[in-house]
Protein backbone atom coordinates (compact mmCIF):
# COMPACT_ATOMS: atom_id res chain seq x y z
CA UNK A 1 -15.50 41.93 82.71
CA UNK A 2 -17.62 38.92 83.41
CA UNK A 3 -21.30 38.16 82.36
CA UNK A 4 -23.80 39.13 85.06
CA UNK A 5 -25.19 35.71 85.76
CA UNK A 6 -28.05 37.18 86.93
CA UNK A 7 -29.36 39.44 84.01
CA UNK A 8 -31.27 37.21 80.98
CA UNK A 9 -29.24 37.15 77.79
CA UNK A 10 -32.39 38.83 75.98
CA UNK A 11 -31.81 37.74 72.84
CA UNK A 12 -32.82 34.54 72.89
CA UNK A 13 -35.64 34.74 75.12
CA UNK A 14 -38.57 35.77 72.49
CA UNK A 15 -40.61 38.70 73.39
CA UNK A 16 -44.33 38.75 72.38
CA UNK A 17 -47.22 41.24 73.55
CA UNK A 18 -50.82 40.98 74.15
CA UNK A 19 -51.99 44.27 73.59
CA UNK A 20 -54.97 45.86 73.48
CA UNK A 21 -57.16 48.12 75.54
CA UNK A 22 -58.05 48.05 79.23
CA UNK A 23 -61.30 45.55 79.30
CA UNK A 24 -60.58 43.78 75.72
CA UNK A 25 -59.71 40.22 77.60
CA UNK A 26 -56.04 40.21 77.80
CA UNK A 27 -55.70 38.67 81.73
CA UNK A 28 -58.80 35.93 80.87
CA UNK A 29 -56.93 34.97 77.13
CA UNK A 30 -53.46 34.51 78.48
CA UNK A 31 -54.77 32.71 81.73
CA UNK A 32 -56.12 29.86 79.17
CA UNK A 33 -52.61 29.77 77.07
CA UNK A 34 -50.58 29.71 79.92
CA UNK A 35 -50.73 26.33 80.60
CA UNK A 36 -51.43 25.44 77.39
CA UNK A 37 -47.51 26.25 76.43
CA UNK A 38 -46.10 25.06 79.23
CA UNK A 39 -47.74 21.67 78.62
CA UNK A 40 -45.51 22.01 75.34
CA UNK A 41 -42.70 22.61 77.38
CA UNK A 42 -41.86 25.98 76.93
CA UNK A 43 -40.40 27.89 79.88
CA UNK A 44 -43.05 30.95 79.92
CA UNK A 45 -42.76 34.78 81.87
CA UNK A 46 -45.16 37.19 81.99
CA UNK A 47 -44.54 41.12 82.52
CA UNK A 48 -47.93 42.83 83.01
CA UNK A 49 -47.84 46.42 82.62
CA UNK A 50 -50.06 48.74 84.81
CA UNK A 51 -50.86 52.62 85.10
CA UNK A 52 -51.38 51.83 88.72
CA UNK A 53 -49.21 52.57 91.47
CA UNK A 54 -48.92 48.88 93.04
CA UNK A 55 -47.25 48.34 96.09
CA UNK A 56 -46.96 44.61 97.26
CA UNK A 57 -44.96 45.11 100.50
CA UNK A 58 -46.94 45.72 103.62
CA UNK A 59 -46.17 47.94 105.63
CA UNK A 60 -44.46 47.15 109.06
CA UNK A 61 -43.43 43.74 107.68
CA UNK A 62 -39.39 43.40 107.91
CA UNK A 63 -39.23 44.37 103.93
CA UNK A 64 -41.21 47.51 104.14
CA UNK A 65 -39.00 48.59 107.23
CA UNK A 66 -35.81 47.46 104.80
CA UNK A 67 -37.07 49.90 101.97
CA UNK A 68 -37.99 53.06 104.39
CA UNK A 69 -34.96 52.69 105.89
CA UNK A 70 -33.45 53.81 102.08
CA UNK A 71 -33.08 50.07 99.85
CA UNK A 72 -33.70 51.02 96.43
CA UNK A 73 -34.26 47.13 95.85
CA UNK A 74 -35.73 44.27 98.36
CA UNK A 75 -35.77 41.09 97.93
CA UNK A 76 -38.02 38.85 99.73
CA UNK A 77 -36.81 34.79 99.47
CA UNK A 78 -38.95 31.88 100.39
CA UNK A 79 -38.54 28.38 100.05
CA UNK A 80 -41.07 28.94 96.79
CA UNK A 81 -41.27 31.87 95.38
CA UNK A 82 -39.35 35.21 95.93
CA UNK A 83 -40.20 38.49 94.89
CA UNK A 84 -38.43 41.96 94.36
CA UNK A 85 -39.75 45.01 94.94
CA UNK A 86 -37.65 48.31 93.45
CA UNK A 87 -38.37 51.46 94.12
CA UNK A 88 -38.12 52.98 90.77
CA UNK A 89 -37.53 57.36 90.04
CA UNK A 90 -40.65 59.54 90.09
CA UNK A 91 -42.84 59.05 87.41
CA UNK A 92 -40.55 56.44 85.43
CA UNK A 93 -42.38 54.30 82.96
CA UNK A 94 -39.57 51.91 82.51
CA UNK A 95 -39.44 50.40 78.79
CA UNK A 96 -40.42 47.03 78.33
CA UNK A 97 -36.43 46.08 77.63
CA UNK A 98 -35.41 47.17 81.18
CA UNK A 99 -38.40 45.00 82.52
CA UNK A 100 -36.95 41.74 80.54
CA UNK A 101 -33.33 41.87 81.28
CA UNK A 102 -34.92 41.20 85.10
CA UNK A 103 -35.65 38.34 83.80
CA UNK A 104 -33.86 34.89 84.51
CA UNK A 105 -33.52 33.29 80.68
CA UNK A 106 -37.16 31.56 79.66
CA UNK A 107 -38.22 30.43 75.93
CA UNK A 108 -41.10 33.34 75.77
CA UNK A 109 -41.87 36.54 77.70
CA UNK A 110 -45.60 37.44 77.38
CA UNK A 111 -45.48 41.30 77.70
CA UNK A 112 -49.70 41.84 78.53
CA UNK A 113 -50.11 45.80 77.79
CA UNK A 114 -46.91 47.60 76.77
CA UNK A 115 -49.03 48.67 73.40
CA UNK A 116 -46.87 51.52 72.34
CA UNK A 117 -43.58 48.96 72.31
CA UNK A 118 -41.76 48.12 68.95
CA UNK A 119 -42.18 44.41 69.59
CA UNK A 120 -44.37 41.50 67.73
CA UNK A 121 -47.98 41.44 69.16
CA UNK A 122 -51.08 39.81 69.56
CA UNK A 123 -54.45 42.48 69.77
CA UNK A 124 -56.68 41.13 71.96
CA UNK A 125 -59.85 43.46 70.40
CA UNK A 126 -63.57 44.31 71.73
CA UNK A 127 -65.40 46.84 69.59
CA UNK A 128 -67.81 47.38 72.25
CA UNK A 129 -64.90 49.68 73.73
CA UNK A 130 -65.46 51.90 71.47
CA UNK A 131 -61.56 52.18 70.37
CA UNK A 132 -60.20 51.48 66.86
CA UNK A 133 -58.01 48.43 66.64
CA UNK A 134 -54.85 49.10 67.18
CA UNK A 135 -53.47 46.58 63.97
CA UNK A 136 -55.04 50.05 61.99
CA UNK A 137 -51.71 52.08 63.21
CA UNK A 138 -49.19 49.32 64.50
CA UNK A 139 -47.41 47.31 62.09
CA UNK A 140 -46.13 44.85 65.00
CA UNK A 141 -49.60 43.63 65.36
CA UNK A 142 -49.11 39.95 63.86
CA UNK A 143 -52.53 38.56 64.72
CA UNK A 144 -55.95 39.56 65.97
CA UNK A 145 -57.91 37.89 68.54
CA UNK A 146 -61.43 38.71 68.53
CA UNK A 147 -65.12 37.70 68.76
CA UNK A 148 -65.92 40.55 65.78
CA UNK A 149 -68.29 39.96 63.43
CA UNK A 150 -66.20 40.47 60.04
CA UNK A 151 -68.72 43.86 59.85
CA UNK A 152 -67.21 45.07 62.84
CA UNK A 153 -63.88 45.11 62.26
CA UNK A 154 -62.22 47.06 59.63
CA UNK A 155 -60.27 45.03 56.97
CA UNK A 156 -56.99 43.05 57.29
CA UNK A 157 -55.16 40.31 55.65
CA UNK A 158 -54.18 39.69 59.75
CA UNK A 159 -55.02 36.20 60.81
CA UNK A 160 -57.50 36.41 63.12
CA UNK A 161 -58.54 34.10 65.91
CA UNK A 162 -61.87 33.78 68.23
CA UNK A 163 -61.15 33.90 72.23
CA UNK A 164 -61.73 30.35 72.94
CA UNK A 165 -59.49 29.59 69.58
CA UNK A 166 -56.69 28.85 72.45
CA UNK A 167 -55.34 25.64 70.98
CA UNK A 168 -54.43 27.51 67.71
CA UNK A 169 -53.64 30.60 69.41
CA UNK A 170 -51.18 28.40 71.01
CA UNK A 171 -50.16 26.86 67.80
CA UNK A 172 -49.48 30.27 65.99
CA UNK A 173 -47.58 31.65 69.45
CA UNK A 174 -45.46 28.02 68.97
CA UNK A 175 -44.79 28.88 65.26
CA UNK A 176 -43.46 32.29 65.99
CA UNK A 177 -41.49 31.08 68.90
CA UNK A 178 -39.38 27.96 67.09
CA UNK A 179 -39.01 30.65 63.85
CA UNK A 180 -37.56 33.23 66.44
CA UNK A 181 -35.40 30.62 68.06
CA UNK A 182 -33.91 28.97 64.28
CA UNK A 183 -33.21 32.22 64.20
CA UNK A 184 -30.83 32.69 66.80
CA UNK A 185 -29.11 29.09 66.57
């Protein structure tokens, strides 16, 4: 059987979350290091994980018709941009996996949410939510980014950034990704 073409080999692309609770910053810390590693050259994704049922298709429009008439999967080209929308089973929380191999290959997937997934992450963490940081119970937490006073936050040997520490944010995110990459050479 041939490759799919069309599904990312995974296992080079590296994988790294932004987790943290609804609120904590997330959205306003990766819209700064967005373009901050792509100015390094790094071919970057983002999957953003919602509780939320979000529907982009309008309805009436030729793609809405295309999925009530039964398409499990529409896919809506432009000269720019395209975008897919799949109608996924009842109350299916797909894992984060099934969400990359959509993918087309890039250097780094930014997975914003997906908390609860096995993979390498960054906390994004506001005590004023009232929550306890999630680096307490999650071993995958590599790095904490937070405006905490040291009093605030319970103690780690994490290293731990301020929110408008973007530039080395970017540098640590740029570590992990070449180590991941030597890795799979």
């Amino acid at each position: 059987m041939r490759p799919n073409p069309f599904l990312s080999d995974t296992a080079i692309m590296f994988v790294l979350g932004v987790a943290g609770y609804s609120g904590s910053g997330k959205t306003t810390l990766l819209e700064k290091l967005i373009p901050l590693l792509c100015a390094t050259g790094v071919d970057v994704a983002v999957i953003k994980h919602t509780h939320h049922d979000v529907d982009w298709d309008q309805p009436g429009k030729d793609s809405w018709r295309h999925r009530q008439a039964g398409a499990s999967q529409v896919l809506l080209a432009g000269s720019r941009r395209r975008l897919l929308v799949q109608t996924m089973p009842q109350g299916n929380d797909a894992p984060l996996a099934e969400h990359v191999a959509a993918l087309r290959p890039c250097d780094l997937v930014l997975a914003e949410g997906f908390k609860r997934e096995p993979i390498a992450k960054l906390e994004v963490y506001d005590p004023a939510l009232g929550a306890p940081p999630l680096y307490m119970q999650d071993p995958a937490v590599l790095a904490v980014v937070t405006d905490a006073g040291q009093a605030e936050l319970p103690p780690t040997a994490l290293p731990r950034f301020g929110r408008d520490d973007v530039d080395t944010i970017a540098r640590f995110i740029l570590a992990l990704l070449e180590k991941h990459q030597n890795a799979h050479r």
